[in-house]
PDB file of N, CA and C in Angstrom:
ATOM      1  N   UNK A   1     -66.383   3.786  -0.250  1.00  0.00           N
ATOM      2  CA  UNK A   1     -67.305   2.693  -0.439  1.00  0.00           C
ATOM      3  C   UNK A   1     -66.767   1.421   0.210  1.00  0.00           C
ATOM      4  N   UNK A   2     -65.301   1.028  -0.087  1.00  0.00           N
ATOM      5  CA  UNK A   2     -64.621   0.119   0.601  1.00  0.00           C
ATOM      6  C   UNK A   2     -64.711  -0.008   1.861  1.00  0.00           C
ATOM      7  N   UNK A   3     -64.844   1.162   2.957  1.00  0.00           N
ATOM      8  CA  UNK A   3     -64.952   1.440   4.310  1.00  0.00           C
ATOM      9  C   UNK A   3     -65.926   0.981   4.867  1.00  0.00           C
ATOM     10  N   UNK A   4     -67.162   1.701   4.138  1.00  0.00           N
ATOM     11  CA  UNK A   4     -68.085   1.440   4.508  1.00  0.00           C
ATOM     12  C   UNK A   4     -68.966  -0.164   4.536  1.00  0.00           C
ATOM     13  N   UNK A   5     -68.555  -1.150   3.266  1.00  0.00           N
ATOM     14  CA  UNK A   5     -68.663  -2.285   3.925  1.00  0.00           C
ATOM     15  C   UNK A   5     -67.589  -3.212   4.548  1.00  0.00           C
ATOM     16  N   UNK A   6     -66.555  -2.582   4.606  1.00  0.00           N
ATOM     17  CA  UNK A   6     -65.554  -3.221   5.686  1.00  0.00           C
ATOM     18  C   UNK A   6     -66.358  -2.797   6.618  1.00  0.00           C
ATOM     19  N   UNK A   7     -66.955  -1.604   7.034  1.00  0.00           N
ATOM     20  CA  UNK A   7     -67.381  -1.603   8.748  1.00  0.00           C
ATOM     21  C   UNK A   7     -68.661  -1.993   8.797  1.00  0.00           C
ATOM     22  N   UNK A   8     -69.623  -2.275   7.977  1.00  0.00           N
ATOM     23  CA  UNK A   8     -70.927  -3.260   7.776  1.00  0.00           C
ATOM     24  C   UNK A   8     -70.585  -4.633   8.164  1.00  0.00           C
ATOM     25  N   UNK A   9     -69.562  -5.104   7.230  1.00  0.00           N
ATOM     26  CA  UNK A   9     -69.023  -6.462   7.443  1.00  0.00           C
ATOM     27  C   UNK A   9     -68.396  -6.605   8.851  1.00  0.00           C
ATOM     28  N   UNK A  10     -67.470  -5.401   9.688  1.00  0.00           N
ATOM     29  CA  UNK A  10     -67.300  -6.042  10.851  1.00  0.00           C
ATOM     30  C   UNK A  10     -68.197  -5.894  11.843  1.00  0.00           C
ATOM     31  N   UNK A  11     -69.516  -5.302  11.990  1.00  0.00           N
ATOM     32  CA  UNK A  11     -70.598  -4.888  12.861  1.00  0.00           C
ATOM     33  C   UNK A  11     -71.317  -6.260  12.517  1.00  0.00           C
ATOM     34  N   UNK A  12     -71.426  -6.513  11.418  1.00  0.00           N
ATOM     35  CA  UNK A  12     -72.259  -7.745  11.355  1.00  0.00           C
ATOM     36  C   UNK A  12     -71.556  -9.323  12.159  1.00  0.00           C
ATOM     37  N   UNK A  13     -70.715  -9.406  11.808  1.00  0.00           N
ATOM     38  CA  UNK A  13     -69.543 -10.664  12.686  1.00  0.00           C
ATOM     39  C   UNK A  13     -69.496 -10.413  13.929  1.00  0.00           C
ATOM     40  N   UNK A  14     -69.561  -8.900  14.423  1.00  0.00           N
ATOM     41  CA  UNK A  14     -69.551  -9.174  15.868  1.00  0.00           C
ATOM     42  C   UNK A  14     -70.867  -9.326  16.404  1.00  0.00           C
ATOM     43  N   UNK A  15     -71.674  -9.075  15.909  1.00  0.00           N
ATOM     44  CA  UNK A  15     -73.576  -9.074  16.588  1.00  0.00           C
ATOM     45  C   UNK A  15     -73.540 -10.521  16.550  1.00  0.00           C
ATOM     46  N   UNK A  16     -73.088 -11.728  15.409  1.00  0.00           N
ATOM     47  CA  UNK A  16     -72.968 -13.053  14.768  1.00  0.00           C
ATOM     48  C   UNK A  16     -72.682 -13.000  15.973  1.00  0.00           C
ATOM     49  N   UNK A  17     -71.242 -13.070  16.124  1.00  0.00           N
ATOM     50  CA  UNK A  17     -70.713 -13.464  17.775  1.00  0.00           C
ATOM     51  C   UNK A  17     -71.382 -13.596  18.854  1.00  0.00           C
ATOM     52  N   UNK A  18     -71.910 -12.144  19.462  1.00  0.00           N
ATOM     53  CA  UNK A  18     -72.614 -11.800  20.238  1.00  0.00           C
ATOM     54  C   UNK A  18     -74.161 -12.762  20.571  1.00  0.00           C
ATOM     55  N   UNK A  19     -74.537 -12.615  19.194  1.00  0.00           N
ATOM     56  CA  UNK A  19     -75.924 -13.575  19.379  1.00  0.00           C
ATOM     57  C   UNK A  19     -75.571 -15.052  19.124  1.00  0.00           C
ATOM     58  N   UNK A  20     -74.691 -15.738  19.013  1.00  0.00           N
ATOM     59  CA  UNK A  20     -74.105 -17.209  18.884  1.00  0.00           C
ATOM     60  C   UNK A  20     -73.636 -17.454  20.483  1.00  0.00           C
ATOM     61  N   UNK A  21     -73.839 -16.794  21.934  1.00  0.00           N
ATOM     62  CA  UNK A  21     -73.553 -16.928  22.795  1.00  0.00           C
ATOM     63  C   UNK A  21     -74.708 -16.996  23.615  1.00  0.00           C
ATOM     64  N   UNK A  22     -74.524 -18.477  24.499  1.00  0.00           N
ATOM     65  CA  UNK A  22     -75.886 -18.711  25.416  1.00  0.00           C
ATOM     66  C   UNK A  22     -75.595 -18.160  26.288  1.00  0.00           C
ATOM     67  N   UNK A  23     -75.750 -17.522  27.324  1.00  0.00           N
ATOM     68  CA  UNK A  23     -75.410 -17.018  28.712  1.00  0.00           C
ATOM     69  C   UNK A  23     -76.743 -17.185  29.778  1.00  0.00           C
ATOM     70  N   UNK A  24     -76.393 -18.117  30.758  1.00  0.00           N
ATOM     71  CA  UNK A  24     -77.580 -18.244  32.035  1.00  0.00           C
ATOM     72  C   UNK A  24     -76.589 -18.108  33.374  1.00  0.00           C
ATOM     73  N   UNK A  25     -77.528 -17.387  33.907  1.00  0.00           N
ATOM     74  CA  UNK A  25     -77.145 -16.800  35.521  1.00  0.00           C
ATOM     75  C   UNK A  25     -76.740 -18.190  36.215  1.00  0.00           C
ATOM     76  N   UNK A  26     -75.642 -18.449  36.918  1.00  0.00           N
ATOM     77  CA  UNK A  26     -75.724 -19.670  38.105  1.00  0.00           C
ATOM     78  C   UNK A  26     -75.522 -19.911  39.094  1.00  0.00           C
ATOM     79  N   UNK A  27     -75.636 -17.691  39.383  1.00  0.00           N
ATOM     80  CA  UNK A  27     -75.360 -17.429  40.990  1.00  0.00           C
ATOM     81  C   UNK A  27     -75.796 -16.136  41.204  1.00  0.00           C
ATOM     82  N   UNK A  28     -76.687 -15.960  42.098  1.00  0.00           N
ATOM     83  CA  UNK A  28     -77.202 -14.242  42.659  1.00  0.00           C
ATOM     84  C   UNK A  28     -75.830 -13.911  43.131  1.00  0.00           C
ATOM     85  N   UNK A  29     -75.877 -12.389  43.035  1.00  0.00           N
ATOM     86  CA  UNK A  29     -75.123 -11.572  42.996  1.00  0.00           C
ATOM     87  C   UNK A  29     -75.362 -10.666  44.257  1.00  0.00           C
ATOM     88  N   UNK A  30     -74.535 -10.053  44.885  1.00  0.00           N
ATOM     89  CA  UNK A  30     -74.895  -9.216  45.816  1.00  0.00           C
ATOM     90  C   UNK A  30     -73.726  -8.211  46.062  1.00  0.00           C
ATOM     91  N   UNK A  31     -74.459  -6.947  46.047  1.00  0.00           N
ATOM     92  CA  UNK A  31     -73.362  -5.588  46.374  1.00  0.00           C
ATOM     93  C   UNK A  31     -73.721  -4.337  46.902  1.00  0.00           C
ATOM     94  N   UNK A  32     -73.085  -4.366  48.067  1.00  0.00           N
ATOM     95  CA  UNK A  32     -72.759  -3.334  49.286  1.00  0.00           C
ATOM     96  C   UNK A  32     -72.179  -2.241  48.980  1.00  0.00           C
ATOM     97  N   UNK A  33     -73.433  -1.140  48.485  1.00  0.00           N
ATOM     98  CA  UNK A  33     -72.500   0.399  48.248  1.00  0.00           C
ATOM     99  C   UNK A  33     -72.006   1.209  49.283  1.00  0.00           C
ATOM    100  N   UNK A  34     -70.936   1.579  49.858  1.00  0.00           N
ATOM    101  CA  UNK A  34     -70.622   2.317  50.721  1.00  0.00           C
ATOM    102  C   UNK A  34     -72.039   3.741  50.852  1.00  0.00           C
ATOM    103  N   UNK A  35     -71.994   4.555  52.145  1.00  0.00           N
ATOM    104  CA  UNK A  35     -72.931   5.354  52.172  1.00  0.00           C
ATOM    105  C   UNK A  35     -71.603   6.443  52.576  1.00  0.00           C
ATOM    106  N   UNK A  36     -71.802   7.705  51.924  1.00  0.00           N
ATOM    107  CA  UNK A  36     -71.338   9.027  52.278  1.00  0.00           C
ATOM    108  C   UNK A  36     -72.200   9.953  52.660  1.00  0.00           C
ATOM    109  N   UNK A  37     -71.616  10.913  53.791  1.00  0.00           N
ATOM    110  CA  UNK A  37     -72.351  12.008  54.241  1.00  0.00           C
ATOM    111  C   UNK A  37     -71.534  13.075  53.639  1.00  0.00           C
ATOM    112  N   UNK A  38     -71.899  14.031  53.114  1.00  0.00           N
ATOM    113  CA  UNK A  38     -71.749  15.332  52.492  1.00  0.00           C
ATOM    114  C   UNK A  38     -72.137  16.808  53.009  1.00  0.00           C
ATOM    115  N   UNK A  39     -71.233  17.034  53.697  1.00  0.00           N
ATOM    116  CA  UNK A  39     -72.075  18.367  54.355  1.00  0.00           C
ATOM    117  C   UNK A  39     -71.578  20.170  53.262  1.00  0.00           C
ATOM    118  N   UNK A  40     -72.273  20.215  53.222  1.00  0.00           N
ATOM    119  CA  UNK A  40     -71.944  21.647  52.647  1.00  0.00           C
ATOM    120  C   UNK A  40     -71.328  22.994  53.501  1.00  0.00           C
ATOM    121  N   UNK A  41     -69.725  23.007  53.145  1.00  0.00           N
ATOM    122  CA  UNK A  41     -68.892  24.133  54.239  1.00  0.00           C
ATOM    123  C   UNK A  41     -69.044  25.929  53.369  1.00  0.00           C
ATOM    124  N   UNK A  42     -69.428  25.997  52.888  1.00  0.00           N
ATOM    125  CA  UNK A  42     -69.342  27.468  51.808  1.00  0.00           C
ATOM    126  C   UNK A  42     -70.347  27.602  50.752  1.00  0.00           C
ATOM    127  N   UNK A  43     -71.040  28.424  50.558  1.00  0.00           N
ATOM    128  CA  UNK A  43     -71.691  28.878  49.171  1.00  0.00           C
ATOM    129  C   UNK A  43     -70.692  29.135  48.212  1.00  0.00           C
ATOM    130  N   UNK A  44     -71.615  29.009  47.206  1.00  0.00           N
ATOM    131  CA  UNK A  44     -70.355  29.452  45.932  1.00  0.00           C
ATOM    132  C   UNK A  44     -71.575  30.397  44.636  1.00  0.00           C
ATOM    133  N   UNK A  45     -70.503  31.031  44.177  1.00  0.00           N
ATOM    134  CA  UNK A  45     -70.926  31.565  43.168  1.00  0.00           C
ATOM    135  C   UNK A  45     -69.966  31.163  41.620  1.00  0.00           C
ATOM    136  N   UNK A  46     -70.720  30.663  40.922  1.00  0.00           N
ATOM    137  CA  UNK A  46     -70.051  29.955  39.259  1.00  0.00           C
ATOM    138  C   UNK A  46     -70.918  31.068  38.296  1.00  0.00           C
ATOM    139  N   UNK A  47     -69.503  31.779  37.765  1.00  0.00           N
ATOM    140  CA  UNK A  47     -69.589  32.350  36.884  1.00  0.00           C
ATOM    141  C   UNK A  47     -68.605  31.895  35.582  1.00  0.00           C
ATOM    142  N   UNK A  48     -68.951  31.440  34.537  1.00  0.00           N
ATOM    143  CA  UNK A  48     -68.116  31.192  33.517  1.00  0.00           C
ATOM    144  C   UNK A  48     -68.028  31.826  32.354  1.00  0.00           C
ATOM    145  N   UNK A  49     -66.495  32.109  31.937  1.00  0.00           N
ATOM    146  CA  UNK A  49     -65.764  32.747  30.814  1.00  0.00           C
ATOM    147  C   UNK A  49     -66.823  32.721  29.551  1.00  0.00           C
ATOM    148  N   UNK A  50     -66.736  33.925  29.143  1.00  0.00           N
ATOM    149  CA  UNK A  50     -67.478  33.868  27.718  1.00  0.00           C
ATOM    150  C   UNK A  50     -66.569  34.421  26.724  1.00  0.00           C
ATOM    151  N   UNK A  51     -66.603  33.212  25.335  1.00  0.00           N
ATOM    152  CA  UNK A  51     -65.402  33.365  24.656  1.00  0.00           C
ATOM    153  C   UNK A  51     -66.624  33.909  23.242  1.00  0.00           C
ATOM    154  N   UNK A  52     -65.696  34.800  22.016  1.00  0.00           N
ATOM    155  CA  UNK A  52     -66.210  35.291  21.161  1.00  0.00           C
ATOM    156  C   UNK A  52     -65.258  34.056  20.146  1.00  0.00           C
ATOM    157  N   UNK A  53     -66.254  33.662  19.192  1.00  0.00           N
ATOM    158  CA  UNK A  53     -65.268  32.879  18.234  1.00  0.00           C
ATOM    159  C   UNK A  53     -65.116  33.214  16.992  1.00  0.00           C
ATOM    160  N   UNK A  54     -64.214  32.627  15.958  1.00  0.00           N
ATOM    161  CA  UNK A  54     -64.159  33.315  14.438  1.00  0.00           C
ATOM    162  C   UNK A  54     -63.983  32.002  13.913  1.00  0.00           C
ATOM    163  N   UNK A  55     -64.832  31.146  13.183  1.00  0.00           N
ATOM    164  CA  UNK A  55     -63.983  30.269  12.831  1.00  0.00           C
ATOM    165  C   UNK A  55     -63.905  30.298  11.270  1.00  0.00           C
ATOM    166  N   UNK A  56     -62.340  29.462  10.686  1.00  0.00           N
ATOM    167  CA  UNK A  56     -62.079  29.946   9.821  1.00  0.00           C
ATOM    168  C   UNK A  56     -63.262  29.508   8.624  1.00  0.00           C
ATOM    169  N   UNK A  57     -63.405  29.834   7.615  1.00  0.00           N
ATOM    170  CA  UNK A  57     -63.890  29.402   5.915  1.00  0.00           C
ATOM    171  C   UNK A  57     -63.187  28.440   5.388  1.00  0.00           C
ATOM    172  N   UNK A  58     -63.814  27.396   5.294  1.00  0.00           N
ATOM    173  CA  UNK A  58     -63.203  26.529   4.660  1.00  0.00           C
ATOM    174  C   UNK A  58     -64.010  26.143   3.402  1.00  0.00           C
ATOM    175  N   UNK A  59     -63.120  25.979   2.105  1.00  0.00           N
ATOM    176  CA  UNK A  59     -63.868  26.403   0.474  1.00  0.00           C
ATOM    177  C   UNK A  59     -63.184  24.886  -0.070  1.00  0.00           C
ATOM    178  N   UNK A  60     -64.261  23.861  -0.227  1.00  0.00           N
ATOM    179  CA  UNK A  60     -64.167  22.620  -0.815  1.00  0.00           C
ATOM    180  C   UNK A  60     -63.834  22.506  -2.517  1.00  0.00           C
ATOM    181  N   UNK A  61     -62.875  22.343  -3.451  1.00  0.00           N
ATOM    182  CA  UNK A  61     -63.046  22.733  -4.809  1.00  0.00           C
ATOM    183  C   UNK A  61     -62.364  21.438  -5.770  1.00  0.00           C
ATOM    184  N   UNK A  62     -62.870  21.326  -6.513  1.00  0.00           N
ATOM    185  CA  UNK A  62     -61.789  20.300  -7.695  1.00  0.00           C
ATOM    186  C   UNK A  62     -61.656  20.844  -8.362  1.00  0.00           C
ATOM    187  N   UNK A  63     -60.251  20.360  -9.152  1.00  0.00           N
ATOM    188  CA  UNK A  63     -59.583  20.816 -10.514  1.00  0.00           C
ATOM    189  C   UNK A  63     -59.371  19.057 -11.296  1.00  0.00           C
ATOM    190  N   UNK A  64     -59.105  19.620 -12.788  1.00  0.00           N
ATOM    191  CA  UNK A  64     -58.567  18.659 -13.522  1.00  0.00           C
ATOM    192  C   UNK A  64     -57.086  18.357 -13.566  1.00  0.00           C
ATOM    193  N   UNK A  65     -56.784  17.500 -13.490  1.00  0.00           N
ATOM    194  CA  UNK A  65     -54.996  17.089 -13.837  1.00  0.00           C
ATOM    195  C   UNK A  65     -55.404  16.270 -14.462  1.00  0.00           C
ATOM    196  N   UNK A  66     -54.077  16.002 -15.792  1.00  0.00           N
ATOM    197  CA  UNK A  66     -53.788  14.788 -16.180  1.00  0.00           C
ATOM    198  C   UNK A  66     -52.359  14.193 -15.373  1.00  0.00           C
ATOM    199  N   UNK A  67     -52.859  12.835 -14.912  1.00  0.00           N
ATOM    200  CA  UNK A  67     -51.551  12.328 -14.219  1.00  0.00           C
ATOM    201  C   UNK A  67     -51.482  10.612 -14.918  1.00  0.00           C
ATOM    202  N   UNK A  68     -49.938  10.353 -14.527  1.00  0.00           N
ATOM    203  CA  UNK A  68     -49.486   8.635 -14.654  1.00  0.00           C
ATOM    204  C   UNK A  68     -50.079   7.923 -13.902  1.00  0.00           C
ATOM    205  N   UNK A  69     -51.012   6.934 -14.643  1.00  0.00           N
ATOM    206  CA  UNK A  69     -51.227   6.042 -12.830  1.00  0.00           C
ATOM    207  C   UNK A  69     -51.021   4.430 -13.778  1.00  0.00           C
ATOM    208  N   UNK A  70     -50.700   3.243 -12.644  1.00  0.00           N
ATOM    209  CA  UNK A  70     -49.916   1.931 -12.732  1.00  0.00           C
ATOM    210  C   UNK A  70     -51.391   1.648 -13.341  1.00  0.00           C
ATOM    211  N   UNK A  71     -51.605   0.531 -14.239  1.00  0.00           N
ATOM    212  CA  UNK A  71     -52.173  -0.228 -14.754  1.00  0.00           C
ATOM    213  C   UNK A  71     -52.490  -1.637 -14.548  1.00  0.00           C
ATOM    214  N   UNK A  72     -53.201  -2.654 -13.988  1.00  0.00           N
ATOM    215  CA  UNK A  72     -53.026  -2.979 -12.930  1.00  0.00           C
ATOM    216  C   UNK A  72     -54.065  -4.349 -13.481  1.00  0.00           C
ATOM    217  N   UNK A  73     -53.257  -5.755 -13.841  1.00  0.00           N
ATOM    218  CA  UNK A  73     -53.648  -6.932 -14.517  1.00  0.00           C
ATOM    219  C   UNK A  73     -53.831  -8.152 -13.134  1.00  0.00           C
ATOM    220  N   UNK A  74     -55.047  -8.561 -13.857  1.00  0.00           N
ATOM    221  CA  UNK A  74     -54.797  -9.769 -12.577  1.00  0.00           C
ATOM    222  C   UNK A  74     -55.038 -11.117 -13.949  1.00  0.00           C
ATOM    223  N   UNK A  75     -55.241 -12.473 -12.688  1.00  0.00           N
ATOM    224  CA  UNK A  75     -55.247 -13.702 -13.232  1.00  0.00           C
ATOM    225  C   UNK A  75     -56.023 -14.501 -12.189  1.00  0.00           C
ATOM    226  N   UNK A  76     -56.376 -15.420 -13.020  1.00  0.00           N
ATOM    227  CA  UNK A  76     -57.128 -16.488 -11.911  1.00  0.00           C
ATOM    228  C   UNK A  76     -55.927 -17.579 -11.093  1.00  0.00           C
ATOM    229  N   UNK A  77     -56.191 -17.435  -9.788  1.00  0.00           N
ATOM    230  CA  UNK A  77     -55.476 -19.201  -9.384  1.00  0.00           C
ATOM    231  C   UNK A  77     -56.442 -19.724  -7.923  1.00  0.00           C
ATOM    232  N   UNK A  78     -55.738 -20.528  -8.325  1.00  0.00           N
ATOM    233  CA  UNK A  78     -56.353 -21.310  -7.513  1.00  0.00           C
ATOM    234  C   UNK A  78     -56.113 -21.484  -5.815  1.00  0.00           C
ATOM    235  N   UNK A  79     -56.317 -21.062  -4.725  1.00  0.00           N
ATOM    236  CA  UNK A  79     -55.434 -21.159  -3.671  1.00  0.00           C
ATOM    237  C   UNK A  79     -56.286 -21.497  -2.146  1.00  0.00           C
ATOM    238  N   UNK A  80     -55.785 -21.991  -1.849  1.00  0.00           N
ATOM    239  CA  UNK A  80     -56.741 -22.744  -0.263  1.00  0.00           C
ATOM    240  C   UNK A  80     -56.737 -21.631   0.623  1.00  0.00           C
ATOM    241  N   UNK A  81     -57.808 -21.563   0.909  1.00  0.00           N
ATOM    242  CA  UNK A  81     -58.587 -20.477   2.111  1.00  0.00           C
ATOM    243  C   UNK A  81     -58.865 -21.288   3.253  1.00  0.00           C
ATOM    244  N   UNK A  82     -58.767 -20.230   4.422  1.00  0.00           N
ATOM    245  CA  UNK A  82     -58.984 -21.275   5.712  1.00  0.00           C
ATOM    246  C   UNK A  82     -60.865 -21.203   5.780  1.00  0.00           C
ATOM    247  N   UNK A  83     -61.770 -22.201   5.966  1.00  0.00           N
ATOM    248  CA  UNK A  83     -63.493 -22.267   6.193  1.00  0.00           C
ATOM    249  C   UNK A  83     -63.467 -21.996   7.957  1.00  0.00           C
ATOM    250  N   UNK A  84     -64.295 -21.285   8.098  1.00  0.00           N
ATOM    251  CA  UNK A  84     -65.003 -20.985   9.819  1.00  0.00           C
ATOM    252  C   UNK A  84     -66.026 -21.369   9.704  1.00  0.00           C
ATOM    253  N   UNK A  85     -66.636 -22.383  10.513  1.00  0.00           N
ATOM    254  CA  UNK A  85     -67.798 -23.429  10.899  1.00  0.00           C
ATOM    255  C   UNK A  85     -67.889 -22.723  12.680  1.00  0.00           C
ATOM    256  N   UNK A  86     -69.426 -22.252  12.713  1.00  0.00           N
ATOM    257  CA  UNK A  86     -69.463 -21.902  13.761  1.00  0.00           C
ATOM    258  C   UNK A  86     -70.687 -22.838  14.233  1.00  0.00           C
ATOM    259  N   UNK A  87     -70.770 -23.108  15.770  1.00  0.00           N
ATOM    260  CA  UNK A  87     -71.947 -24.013  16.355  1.00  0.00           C
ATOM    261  C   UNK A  87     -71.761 -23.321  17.286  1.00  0.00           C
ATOM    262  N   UNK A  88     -73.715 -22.616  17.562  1.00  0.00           N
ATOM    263  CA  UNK A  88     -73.597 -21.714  18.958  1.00  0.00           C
ATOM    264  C   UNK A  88     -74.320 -22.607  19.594  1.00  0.00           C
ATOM    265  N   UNK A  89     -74.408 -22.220  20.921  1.00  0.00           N
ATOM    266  CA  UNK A  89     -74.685 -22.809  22.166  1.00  0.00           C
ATOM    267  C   UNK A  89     -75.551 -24.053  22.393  1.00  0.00           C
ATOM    268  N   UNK A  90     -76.758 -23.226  21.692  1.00  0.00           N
ATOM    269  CA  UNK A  90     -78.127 -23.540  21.383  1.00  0.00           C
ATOM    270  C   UNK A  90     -78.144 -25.175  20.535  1.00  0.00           C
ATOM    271  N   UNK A  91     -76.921 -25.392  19.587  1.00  0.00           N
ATOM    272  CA  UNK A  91     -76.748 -26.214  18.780  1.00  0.00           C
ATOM    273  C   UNK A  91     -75.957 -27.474  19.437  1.00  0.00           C
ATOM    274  N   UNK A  92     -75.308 -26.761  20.061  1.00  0.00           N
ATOM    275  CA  UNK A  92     -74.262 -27.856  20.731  1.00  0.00           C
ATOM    276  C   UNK A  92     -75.249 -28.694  21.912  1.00  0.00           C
ATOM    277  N   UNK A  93     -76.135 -27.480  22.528  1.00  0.00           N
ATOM    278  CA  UNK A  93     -77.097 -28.806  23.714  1.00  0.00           C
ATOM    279  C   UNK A  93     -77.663 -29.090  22.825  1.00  0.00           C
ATOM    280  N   UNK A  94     -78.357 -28.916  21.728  1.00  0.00           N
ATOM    281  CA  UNK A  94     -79.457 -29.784  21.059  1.00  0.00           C
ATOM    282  C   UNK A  94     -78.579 -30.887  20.501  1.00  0.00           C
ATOM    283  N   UNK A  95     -77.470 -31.169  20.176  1.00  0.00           N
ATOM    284  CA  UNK A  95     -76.251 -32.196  19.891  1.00  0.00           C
ATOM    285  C   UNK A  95     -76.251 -32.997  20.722  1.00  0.00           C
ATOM    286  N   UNK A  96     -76.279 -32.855  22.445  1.00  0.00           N
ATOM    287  CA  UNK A  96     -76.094 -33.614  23.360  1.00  0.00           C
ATOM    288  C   UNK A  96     -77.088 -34.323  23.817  1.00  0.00           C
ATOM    289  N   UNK A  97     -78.223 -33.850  23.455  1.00  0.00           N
ATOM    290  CA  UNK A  97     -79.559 -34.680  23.718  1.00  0.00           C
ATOM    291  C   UNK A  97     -79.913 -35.350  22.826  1.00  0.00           C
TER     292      UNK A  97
END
């Protein structure tokens, strides 16, 4: 359960990122693909290996144990966290005008 919104929580911060970025073109682009000629020296014949498989059984099961486990107390305090203030693109020209 922990995983799963640790990786919610980091998919979401990076899209944040992603969409908090203005990006405009401020130069055409241009690119020259080389051209190859390919001539064909031989026919071929592709025949490929055929494998027989076994794979093993695998049998999912629980049991009961009684085991020791740590016990585990907390407390309140008080303690300074660093704040992230973000201003995307969009915010900063509307700032300048």
């Amino acid at each position: 359960m922990i995983r799963a919104t640790l990786a919610i929580a980091f998919v979401s911060i990076g899209a944040l990122g992603l969409t908090a970025c203005d990006v405009k073109k401020t130069q055409e682009g241009s690119v020259t693909v080389p051209k190859f000629d390919v001539n064909k020296t031989q026919e071929g014949n592709v025949t490929l290996p055929k494998y027989d498989v076994t794979a093993p059984s695998v049998s999912v099961t629980t049991t009961d144990k009684t085991i020791t486990v740590p016990v585990v107390k907390t407390e309140e305090k008080t303690l300074e966290l660093p704040k992230l203030e973000i201003t995307t693109a969009k915010e900063k020209e509307q700032g300048k005008k």
